[in-house]
Protein backbone atom coordinates (compact mmCIF):
# COMPACT_ATOMS: atom_id res chain seq x y z
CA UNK A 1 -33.92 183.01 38.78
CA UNK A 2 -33.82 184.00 42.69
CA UNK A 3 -35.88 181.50 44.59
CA UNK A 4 -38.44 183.94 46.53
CA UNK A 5 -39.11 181.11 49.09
CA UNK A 6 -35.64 181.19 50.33
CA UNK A 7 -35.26 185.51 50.24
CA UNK A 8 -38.13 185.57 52.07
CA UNK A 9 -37.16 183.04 55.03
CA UNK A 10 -33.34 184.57 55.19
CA UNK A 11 -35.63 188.46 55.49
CA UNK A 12 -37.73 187.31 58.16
CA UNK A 13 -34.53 185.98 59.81
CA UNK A 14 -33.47 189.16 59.81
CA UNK A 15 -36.08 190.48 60.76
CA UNK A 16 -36.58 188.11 63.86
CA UNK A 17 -33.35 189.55 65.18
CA UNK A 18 -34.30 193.39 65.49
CA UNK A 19 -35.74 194.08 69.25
CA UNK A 20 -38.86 195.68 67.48
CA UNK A 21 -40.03 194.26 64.15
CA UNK A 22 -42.17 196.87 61.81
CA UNK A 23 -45.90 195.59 61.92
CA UNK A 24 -46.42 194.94 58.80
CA UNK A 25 -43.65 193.30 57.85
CA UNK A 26 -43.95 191.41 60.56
CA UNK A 27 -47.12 190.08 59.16
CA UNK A 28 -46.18 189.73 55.70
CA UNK A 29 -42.71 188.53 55.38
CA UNK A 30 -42.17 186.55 58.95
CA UNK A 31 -45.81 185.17 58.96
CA UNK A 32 -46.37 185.62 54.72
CA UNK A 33 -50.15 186.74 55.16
CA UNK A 34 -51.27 188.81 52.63
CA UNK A 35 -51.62 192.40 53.53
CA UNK A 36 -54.67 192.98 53.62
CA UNK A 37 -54.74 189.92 56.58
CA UNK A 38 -52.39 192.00 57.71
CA UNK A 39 -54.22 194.85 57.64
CA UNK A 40 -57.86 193.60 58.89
CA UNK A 41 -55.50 192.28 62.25
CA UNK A 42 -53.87 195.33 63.29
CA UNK A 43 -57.32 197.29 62.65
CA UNK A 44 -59.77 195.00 64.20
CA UNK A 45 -57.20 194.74 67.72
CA UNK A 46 -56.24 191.26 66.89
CA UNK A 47 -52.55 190.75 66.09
CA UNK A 48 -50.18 191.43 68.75
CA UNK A 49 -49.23 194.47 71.18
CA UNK A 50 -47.92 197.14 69.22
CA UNK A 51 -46.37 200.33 69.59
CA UNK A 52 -45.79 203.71 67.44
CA UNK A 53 -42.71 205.45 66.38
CA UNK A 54 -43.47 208.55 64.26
CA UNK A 55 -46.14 207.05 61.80
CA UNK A 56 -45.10 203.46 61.69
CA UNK A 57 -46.30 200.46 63.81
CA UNK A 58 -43.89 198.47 65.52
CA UNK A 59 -44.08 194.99 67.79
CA UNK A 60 -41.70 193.72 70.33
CA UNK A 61 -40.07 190.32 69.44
CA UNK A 62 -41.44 189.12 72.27
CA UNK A 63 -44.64 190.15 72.42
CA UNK A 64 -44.73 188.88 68.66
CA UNK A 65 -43.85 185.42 69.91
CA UNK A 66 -45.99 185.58 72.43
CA UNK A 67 -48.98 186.28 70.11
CA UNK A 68 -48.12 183.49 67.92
CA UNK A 69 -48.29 181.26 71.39
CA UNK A 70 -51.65 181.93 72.05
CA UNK A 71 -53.04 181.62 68.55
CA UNK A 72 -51.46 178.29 68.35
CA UNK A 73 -52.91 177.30 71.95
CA UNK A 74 -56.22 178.93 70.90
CA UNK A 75 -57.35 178.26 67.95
CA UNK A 76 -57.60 174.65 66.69
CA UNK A 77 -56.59 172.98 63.47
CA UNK A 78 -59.36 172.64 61.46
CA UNK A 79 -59.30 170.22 58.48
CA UNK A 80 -59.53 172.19 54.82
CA UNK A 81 -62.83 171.27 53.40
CA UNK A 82 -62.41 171.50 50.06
CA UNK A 83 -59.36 169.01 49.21
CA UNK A 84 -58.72 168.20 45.68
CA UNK A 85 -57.95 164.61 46.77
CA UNK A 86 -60.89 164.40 48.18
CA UNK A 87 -62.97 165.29 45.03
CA UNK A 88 -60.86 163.30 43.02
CA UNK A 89 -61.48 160.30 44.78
CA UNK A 90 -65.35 161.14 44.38
């Protein structure tokens, strides 16, 4: 059986190469949100700069990077509040 984990890193490789990356892809397999994250940021204005070409969205490696960049420097780690460890230990 293909190991998905290890597809999926060597297609957002790939994809990480190309000067423009499709947007949703770019969501899904380089960042592995689901798509309907993926979705909700490119319709609410959140994710990064993109462009059209015919009907699809596309973003600029760069301005991809860049986006991840500031939502690093941004937004802070916040501790997941419900921890099975933490209930166990309850």
């Amino acid at each position: 059986m293909p190991d998905k984990t290890n597809d999926r890193s060597q297609e957002a490789q790939r994809l990480m190469q190309l000067p423009a990356l499709p947007a949703i892809e770019f969501f899904t397999i380089v960042l592995a949100l689901p798509p309907s994250t993926a979705e909700h940021l490119i319709a609410s204005d959140q994710g990064p700069r993109m462009f059209m070409l015919g009907r699809r969205r596309y973003i600029r490696r760069d301005d991809a990077m860049e986006w991840i960049d500031q939502r690093a420097n941004q937004v802070p780690y916040v501790k997941r509040r419900n921890n099975r460890r933490d209930r166990a230990a309850a």
